[in-house]
Protein backbone atom coordinates (compact mmCIF):
# COMPACT_ATOMS: atom_id res chain seq x y z
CA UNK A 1 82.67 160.03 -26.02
CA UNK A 2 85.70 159.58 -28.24
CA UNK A 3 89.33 158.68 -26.72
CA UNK A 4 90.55 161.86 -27.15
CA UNK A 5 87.79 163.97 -25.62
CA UNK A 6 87.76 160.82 -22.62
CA UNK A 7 91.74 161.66 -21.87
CA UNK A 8 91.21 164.96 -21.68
CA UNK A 9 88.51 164.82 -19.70
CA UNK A 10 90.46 162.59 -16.80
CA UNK A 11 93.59 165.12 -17.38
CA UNK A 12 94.34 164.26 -13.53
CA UNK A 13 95.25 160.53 -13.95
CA UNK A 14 98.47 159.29 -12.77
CA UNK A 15 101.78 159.75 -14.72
CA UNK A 16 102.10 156.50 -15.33
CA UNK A 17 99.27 155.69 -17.15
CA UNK A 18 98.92 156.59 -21.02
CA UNK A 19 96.08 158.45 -21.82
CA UNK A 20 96.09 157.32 -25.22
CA UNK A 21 95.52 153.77 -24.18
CA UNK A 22 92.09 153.95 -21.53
CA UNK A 23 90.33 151.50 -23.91
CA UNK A 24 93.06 148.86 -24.24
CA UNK A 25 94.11 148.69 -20.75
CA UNK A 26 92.15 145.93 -18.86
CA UNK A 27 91.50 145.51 -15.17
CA UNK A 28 91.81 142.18 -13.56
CA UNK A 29 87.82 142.27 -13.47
CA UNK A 30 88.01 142.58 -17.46
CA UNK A 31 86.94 145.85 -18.21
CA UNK A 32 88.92 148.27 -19.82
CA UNK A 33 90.06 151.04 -17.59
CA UNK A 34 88.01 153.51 -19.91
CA UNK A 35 84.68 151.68 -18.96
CA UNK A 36 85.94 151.03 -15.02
CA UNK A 37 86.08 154.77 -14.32
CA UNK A 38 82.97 155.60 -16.16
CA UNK A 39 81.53 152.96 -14.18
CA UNK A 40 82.19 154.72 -10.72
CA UNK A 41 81.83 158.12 -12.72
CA UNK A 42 85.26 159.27 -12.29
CA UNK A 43 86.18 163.16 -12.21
CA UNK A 44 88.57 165.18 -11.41
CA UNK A 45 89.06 167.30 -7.97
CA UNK A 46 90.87 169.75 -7.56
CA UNK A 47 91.39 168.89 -4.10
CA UNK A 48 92.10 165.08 -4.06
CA UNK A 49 92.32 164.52 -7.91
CA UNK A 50 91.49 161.50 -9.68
CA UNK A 51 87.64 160.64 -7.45
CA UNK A 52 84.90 158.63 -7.64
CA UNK A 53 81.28 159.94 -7.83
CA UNK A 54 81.00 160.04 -4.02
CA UNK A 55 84.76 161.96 -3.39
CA UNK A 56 86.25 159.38 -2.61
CA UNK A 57 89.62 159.16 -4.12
CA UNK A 58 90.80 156.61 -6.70
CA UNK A 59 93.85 154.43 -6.86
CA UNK A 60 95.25 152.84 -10.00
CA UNK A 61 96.79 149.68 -9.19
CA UNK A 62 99.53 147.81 -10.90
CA UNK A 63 98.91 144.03 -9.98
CA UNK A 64 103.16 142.26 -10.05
CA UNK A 65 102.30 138.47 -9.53
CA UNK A 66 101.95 138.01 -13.04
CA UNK A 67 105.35 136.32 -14.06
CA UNK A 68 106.51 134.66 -17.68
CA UNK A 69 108.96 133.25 -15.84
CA UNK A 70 108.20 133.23 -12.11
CA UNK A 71 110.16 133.54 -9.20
CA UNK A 72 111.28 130.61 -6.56
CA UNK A 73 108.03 129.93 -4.51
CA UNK A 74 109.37 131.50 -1.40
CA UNK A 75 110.05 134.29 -2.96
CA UNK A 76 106.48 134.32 -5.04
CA UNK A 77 104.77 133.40 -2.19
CA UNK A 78 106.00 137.00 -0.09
CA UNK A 79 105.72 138.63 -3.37
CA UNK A 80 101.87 137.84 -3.40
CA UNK A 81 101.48 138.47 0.02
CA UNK A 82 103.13 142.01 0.14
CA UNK A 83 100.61 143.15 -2.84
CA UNK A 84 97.52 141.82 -0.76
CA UNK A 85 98.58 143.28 2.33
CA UNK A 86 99.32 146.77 0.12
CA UNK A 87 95.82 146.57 -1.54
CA UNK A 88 93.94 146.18 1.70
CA UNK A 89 95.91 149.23 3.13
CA UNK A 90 94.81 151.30 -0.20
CA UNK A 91 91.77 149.89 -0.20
CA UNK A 92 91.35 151.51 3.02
CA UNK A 93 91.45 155.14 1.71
CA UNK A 94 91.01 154.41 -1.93
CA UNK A 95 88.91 153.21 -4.26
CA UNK A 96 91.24 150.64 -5.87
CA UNK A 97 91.29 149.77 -9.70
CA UNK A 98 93.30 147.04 -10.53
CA UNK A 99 95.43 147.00 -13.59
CA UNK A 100 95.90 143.28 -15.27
CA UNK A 101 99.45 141.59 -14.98
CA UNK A 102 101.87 144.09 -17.67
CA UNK A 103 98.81 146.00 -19.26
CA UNK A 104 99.52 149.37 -18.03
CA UNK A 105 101.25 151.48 -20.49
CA UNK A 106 104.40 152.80 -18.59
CA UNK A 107 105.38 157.16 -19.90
């Protein structure tokens, strides 16, 4: 399926996440977001959105504890440890994809 007939067909993605860009935009297991939702054959719902085949719904996560110039290891250290803690709770209601360090193409 081309890009453009793929973005329309997942018109219920987040905001923040270009359209235009589902087969640049890798997930921290390597794939390309394009080929992660296919993978769980994503659709939309009109009652919970963005789902995976079972209903279940589906979070796009952006991972922060990739740093060019990182932070003071205290301060990394509760960094990390917020963003585990708030992936387990997603994880909990979610199905969680996980967006590489800066790869997600901000609107």
């Amino acid at each position: 399926m081309p890009s453009a007939s793929l973005a329309q067909a997942y018109t219920c993605l987040p905001d923040d996440v270009d359209r235009r860009s589902l087969d640049t935009v890798r997930t921290t297991s390597g794939t390309t977001l394009r080929r992660a939702l296919r993978s769980v054959r994503a659709r939309c719902s009109r009652r919970a959105g963005l789902v995976i085949s079972s209903g279940r719904p589906i979070k796009i996560f952006q991972r922060q504890d990739c740093w060019g110039n990182p932070p003071a290891e205290p301060e990394r250290s509760e960094i990390v440890r917020a963003q585990e803690g708030e992936i387990r709770k997603l994880k909990r209601r979610y199905y969680v994809i996980q967006i590489a360090c800066n790869d997600l193409k901000i609107n």
